[in-house]
Protein backbone atom coordinates (compact mmCIF):
# COMPACT_ATOMS: atom_id res chain seq x y z
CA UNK A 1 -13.09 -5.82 -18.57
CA UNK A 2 -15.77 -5.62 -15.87
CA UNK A 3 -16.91 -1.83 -15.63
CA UNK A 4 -16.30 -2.07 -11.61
CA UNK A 5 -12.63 -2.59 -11.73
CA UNK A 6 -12.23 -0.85 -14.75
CA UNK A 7 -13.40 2.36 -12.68
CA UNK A 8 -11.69 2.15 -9.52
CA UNK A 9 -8.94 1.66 -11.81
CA UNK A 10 -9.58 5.10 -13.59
CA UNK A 11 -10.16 7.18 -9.83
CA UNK A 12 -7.15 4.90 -8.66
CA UNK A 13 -4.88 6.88 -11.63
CA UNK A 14 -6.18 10.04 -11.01
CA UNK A 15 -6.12 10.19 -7.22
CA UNK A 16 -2.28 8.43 -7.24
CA UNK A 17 -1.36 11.38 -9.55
CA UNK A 18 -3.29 14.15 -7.83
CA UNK A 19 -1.28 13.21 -4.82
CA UNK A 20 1.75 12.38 -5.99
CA UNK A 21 2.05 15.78 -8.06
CA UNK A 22 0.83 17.67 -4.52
CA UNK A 23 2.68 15.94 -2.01
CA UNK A 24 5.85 16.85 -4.14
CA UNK A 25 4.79 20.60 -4.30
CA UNK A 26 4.77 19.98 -0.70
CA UNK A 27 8.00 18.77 -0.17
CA UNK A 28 9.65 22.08 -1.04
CA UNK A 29 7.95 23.69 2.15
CA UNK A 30 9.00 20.40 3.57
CA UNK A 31 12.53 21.07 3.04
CA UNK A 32 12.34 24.84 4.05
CA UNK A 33 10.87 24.01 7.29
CA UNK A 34 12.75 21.31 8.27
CA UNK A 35 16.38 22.76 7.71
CA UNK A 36 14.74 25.75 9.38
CA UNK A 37 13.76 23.61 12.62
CA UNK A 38 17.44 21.93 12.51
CA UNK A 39 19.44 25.71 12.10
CA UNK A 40 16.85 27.04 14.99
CA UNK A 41 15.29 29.68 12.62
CA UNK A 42 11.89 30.29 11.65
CA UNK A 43 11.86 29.23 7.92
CA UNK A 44 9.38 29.70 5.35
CA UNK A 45 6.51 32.02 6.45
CA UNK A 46 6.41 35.06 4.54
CA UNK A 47 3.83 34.02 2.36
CA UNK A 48 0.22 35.25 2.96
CA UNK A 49 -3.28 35.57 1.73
CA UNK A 50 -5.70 37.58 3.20
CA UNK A 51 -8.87 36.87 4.11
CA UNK A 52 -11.64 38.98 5.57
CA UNK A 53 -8.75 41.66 6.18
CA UNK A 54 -6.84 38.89 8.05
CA UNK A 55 -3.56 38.48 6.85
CA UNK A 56 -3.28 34.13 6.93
CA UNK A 57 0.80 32.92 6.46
CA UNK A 58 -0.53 28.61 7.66
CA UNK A 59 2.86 27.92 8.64
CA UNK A 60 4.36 28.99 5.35
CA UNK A 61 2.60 26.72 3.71
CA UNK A 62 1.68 28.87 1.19
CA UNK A 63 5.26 28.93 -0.23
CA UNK A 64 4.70 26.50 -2.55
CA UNK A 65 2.05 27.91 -4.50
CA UNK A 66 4.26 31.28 -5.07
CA UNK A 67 6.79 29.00 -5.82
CA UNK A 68 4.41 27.62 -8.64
CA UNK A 69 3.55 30.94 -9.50
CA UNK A 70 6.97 31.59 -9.79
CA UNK A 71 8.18 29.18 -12.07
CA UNK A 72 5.53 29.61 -14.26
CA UNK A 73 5.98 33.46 -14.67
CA UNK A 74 9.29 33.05 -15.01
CA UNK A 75 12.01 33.73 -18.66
CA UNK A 76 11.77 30.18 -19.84
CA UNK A 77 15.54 30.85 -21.21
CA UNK A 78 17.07 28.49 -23.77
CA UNK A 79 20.93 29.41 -24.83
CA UNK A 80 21.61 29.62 -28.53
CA UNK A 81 23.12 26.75 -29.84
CA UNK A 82 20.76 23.87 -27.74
CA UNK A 83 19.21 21.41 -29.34
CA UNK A 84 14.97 22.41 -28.95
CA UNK A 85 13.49 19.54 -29.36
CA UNK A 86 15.79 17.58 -26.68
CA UNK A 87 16.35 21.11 -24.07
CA UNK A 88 12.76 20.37 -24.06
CA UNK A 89 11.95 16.73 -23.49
CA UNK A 90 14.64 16.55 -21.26
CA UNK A 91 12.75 17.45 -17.90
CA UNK A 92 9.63 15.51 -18.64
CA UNK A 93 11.96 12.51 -18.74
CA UNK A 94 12.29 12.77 -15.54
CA UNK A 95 8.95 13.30 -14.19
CA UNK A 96 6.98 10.37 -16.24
CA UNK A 97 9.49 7.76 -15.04
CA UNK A 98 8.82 9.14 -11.56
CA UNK A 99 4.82 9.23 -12.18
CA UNK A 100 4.83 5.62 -13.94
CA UNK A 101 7.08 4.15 -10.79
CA UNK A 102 3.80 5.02 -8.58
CA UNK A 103 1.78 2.55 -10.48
CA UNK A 104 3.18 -0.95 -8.91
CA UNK A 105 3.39 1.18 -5.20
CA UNK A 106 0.49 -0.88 -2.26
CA UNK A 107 -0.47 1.74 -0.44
CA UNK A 108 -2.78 0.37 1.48
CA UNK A 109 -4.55 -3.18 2.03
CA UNK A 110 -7.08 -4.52 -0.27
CA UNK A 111 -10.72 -3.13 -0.05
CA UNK A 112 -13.92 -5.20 -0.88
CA UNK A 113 -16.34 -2.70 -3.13
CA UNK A 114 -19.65 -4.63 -4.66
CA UNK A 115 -18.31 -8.07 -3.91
CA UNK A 116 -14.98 -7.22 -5.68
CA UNK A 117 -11.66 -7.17 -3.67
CA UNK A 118 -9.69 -3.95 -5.17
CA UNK A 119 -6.60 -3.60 -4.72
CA UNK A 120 -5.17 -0.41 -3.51
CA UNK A 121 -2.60 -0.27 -6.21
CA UNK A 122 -2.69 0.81 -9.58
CA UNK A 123 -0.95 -2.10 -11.53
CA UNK A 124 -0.27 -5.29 -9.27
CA UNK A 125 3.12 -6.59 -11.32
CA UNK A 126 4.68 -10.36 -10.42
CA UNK A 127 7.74 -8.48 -11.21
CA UNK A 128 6.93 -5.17 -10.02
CA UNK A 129 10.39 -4.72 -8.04
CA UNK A 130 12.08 -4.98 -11.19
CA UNK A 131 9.45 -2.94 -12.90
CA UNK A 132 10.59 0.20 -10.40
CA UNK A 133 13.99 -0.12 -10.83
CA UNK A 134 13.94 -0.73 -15.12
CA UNK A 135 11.59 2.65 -15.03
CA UNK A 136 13.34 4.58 -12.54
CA UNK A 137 16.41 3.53 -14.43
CA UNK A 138 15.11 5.53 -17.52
CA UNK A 139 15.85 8.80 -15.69
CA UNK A 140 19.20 8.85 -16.29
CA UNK A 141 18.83 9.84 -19.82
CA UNK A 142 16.60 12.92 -18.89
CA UNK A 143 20.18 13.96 -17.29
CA UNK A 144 22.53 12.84 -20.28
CA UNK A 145 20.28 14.06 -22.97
CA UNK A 146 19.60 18.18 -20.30
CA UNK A 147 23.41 18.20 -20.37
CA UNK A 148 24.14 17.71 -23.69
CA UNK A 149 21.20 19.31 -24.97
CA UNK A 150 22.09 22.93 -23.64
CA UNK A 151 25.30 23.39 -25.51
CA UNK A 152 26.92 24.49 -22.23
CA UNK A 153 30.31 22.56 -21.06
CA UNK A 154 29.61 22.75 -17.40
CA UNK A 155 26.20 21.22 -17.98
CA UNK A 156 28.22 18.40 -20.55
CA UNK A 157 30.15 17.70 -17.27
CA UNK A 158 27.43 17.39 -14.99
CA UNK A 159 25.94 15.07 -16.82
CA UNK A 160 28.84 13.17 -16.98
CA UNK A 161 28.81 13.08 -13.34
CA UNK A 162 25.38 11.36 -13.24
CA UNK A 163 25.97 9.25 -15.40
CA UNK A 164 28.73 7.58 -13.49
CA UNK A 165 27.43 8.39 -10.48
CA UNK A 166 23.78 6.49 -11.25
CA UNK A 167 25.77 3.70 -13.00
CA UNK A 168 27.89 3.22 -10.55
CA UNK A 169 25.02 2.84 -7.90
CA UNK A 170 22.70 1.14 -9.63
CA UNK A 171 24.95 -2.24 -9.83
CA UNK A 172 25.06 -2.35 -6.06
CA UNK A 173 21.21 -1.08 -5.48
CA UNK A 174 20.66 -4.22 -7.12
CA UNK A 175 22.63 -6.30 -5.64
CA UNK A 176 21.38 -5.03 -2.36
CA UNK A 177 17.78 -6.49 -2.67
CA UNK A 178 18.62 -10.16 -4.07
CA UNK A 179 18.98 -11.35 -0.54
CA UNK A 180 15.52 -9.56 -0.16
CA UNK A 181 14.32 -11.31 -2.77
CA UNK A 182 15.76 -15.02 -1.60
CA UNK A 183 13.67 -14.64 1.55
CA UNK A 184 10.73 -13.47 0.54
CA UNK A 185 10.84 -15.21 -2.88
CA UNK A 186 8.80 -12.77 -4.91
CA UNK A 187 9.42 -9.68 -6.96
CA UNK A 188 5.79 -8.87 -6.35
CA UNK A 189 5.68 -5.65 -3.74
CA UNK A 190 2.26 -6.82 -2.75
CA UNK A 191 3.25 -10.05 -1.52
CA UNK A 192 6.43 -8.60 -0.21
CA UNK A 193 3.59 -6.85 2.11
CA UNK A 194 1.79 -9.87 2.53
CA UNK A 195 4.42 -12.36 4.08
CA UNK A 196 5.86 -9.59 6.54
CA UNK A 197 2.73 -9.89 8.53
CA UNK A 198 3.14 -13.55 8.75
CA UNK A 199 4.31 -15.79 11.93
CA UNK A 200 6.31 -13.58 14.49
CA UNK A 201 9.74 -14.07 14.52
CA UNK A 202 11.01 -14.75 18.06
CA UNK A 203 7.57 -14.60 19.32
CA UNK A 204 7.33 -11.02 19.27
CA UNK A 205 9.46 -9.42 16.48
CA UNK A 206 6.89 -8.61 13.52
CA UNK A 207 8.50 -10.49 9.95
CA UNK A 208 9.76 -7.60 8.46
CA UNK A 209 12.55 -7.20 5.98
CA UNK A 210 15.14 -5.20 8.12
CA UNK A 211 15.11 -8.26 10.63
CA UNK A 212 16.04 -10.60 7.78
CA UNK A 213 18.44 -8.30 5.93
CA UNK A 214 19.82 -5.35 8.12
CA UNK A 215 23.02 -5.12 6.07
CA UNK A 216 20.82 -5.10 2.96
CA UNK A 217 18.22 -2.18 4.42
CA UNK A 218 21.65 0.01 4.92
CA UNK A 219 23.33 -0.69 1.37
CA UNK A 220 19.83 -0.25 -0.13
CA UNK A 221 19.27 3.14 1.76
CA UNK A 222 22.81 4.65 0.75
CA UNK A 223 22.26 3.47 -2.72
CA UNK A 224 18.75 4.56 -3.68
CA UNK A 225 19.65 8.10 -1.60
CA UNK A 226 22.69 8.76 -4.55
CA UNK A 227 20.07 7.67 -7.23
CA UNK A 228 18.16 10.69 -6.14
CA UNK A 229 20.84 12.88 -6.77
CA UNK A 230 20.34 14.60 -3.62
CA UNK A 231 22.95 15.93 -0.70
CA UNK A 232 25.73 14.26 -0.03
CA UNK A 233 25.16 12.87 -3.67
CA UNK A 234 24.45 15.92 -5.54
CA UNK A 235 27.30 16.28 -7.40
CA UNK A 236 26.10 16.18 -10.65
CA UNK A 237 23.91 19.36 -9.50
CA UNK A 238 27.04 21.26 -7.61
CA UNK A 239 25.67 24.56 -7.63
CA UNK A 240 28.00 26.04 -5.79
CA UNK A 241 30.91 24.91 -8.67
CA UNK A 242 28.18 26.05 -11.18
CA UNK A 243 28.18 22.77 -12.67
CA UNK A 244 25.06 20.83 -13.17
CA UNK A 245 23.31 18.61 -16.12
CA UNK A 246 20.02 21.37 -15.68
CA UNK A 247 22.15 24.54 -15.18
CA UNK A 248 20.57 26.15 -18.43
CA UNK A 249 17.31 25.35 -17.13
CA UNK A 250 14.73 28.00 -15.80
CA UNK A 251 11.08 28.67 -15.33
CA UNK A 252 8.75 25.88 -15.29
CA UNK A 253 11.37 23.51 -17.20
CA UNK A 254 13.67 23.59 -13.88
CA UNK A 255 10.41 22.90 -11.74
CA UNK A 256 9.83 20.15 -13.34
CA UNK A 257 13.40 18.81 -12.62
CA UNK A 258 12.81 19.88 -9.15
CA UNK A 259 9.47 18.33 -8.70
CA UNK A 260 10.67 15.13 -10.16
CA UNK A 261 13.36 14.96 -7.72
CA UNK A 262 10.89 15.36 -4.84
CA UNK A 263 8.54 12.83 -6.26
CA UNK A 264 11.85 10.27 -6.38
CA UNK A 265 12.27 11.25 -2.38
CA UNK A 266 8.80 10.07 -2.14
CA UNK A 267 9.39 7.16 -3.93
CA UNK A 268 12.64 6.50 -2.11
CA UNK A 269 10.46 6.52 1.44
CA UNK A 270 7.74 4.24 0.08
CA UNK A 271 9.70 1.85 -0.97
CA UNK A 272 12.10 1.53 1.66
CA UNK A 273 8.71 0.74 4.02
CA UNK A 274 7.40 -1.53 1.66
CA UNK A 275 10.93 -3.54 1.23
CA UNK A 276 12.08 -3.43 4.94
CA UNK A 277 9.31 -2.17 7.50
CA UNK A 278 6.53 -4.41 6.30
CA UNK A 279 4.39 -1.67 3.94
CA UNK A 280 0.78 -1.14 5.51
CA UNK A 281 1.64 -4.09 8.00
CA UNK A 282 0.84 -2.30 11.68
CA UNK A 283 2.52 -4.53 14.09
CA UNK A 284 1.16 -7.32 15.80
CA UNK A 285 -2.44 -6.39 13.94
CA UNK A 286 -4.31 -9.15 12.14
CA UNK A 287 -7.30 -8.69 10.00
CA UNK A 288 -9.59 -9.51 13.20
CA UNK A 289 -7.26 -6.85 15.96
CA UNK A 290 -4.40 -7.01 17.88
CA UNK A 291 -2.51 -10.31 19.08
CA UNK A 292 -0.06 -9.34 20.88
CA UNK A 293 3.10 -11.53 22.03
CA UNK A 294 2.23 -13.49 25.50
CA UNK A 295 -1.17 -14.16 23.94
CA UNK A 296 -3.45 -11.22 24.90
CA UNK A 297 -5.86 -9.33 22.24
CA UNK A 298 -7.99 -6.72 21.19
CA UNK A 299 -10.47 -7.20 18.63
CA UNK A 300 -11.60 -4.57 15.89
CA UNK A 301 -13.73 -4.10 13.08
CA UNK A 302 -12.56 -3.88 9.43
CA UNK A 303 -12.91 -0.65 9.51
CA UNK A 304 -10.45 0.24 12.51
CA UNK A 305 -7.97 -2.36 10.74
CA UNK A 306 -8.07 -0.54 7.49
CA UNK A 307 -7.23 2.89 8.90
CA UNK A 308 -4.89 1.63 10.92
CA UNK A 309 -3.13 0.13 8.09
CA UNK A 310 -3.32 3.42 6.17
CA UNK A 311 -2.01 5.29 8.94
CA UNK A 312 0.81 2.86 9.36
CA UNK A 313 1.86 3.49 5.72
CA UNK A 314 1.93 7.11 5.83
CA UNK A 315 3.51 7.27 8.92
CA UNK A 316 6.67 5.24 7.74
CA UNK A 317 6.63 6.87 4.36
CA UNK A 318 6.67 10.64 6.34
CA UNK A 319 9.34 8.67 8.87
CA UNK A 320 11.61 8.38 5.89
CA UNK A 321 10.80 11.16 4.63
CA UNK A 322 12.12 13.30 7.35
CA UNK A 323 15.12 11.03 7.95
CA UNK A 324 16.20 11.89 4.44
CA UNK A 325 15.21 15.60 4.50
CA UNK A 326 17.39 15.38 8.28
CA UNK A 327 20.57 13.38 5.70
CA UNK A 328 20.26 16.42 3.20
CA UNK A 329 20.45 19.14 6.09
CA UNK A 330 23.26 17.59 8.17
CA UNK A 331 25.81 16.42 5.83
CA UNK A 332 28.13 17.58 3.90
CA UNK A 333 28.74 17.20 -0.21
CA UNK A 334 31.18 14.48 -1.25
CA UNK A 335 33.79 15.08 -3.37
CA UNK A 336 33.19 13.21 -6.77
CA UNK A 337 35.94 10.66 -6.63
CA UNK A 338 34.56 10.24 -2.82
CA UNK A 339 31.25 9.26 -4.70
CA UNK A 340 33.08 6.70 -6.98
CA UNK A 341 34.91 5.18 -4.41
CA UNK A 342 32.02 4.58 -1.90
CA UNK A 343 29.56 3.09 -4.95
CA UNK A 344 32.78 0.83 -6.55
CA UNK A 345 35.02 -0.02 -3.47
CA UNK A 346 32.69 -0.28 -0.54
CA UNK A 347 29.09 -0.18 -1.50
CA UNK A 348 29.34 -3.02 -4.16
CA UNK A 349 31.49 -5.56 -2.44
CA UNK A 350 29.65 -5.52 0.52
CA UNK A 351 26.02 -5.84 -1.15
CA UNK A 352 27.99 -8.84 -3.10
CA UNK A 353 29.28 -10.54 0.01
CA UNK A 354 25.27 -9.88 1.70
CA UNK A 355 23.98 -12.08 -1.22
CA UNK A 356 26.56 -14.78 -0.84
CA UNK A 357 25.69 -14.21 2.88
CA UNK A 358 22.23 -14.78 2.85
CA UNK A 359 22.26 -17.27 -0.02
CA UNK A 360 24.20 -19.31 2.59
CA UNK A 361 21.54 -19.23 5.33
CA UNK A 362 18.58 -20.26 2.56
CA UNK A 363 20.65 -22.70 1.86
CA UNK A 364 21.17 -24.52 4.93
């Protein structure tokens, strides 16, 4: 393998997973604040350091390294009767399914470095849409196997409940991007990215996936949200009915549930952008500037484009981000056979009728 790619491969791994594991210690102060700003309350900002006899709280952004701190120092309890060896593996099947899922994510736009184009992607997959949703499958058995693991019947029947629930919504999260996939004819998210900066549709709308499948972008949204596992789909974690697959769970072994479920919110956010809001695709910016609609232009260096691209990225990902951290705080939890009815009776036929739909309108 040349030693080039072979290395930008190696800091590619390390600096996906260095941010990855951050931004999703992160996202608990993310939470905090948010549902702070939305119940008009100051939230998280009673942690401090001090420096130089200055006591320092950033914003409360300090809360999640106590939280860290906390987990770790924590009684890593196990109740008698679990099974070890699974208790155990059980929360680190959720987090490397999460981590691997990161791989096949563009994050930005190809970079030349000593004549080499490199991509800025850890694995470029032809089938790398079915690659996230075979891994991110796998973390359903990291709730089966907590549940059953812990000897406890409440965690049993949380388990149960995602199960069903993840089964249920995986069928029509499928079904919801096969229309995608007829338009843009490629499982490959990279050239997903690639064709929505292509011709303007309209003259002025930029190609993007929600313009070719709205009904899709909605099904896909509601779906992939309940794969999470978070509000209004967090059932199989009801706290407040003290049933949940990770109930047993403390110390570090419940942060690691936790931070895999952030991690998945990431995920969630990147790949909605990448799927329906064009990826790193700025609008209306070419590899040479701006064009805009009517014919007018601005021209830029590679430089400028690059960032731009970046930015554009990160913005939508934070966008969704906050849109689902806005979902959690706002509504309510659904009962369970509410769950099971949307996924079965509404979710599924629709995302059925949307590929029928749309294989219509490739067809003629």
């Amino acid at each position: 393998m040349d030693p080039v790619l072979l290395a930008a491969t190696l800091v590619k791994i390390g600096l996906v997973i260095f941010l990855i594991l951050n931004l999703g210690g992160l996202m608990t102060w993310v939470e905090r604040k948010q549902s702070a700003v939305m119940q008009d309350r100051v939230g998280a900002n009673r942690a401090s350091i001090r420096i130089f006899g200055r006591e320092i709280r950033a914003l409360g952004l300090l809360h999640g390294i106590t939280d860290g701190v906390k987990m770790i120092l924590k009684e890593d309890f196990r109740p008698a009767g679990a099974n070890k060896f699974l208790f155990n593996l059980a929360p680190y099947l959720a987090l490397v399914p999460a981590l691997m899922v990161v791989a096949v994510i563009p994050f930005g736009p190809p970079i030349t470095l000593f004549d080499r184009e490199i991509p800025l992607q850890i694995a470029e997959l032809d089938a790398g849409l079915l690659f996230v949703f075979a891994i991110a499958g796998a973390g359903i058995y990291s709730a089966i196997i907590g549940g059953w693991a812990s000897n406890n019947k409440y965690a049993l029947l949380g388990a149960l409940r995602a199960s069903n629930q993840l089964i249920a919504y995986e069928v029509a999260l499928g079904f919801s991007v096969i229309g995608l996939l007829m338009v843009f004819g490629t499982a490959s998210l990279s050239r997903i990215i690639d064709q929505q900066g292509g011709e303007l549709l309209f003259g002025f709308l930029p190609p993007w996936g929600i313009f070719f499948q709205p009904l899709g972008f909605i099904l896909f949204f509601t779906a992939a949200m309940a794969e999470t596992k978070r509000v209004p789909f967090d059932v199989p974690e009801g706290e407040s009915e003290i049933i949940g697959y990770n109930v047993e769970y403390s110390g570090m072994k419940f942060g690691v549930f936790l931070l895999a479920e952030f991690i998945e919110t990431l995920i969630l956010a990147a790949m909605i952008a990448i799927l329906f809001f064009g990826g790193w695709q700025f609008p209306w910016l070419t590899d040479g500037g701006f064009v805009f609609p009517g014919g007018a232009s601005v021209a830029l260096g590679a430089v400028p484009v690059f960032l731009l691209r970046m930015g554009a990225f990160a913005f939508k990902v934070v966008a969704f981000v906050w849109l689902l951290m806005a979902i959690r705080w706002t509504l309510p939890r659904f009962r369970y056979d509410q769950v099971m009815a949307l996924g079965w009776k509404i979710l599924l036929p629709l995302a059925i009728a949307n590929t029928l739909l749309t294989a219509f309108f490739v067809l003629v």
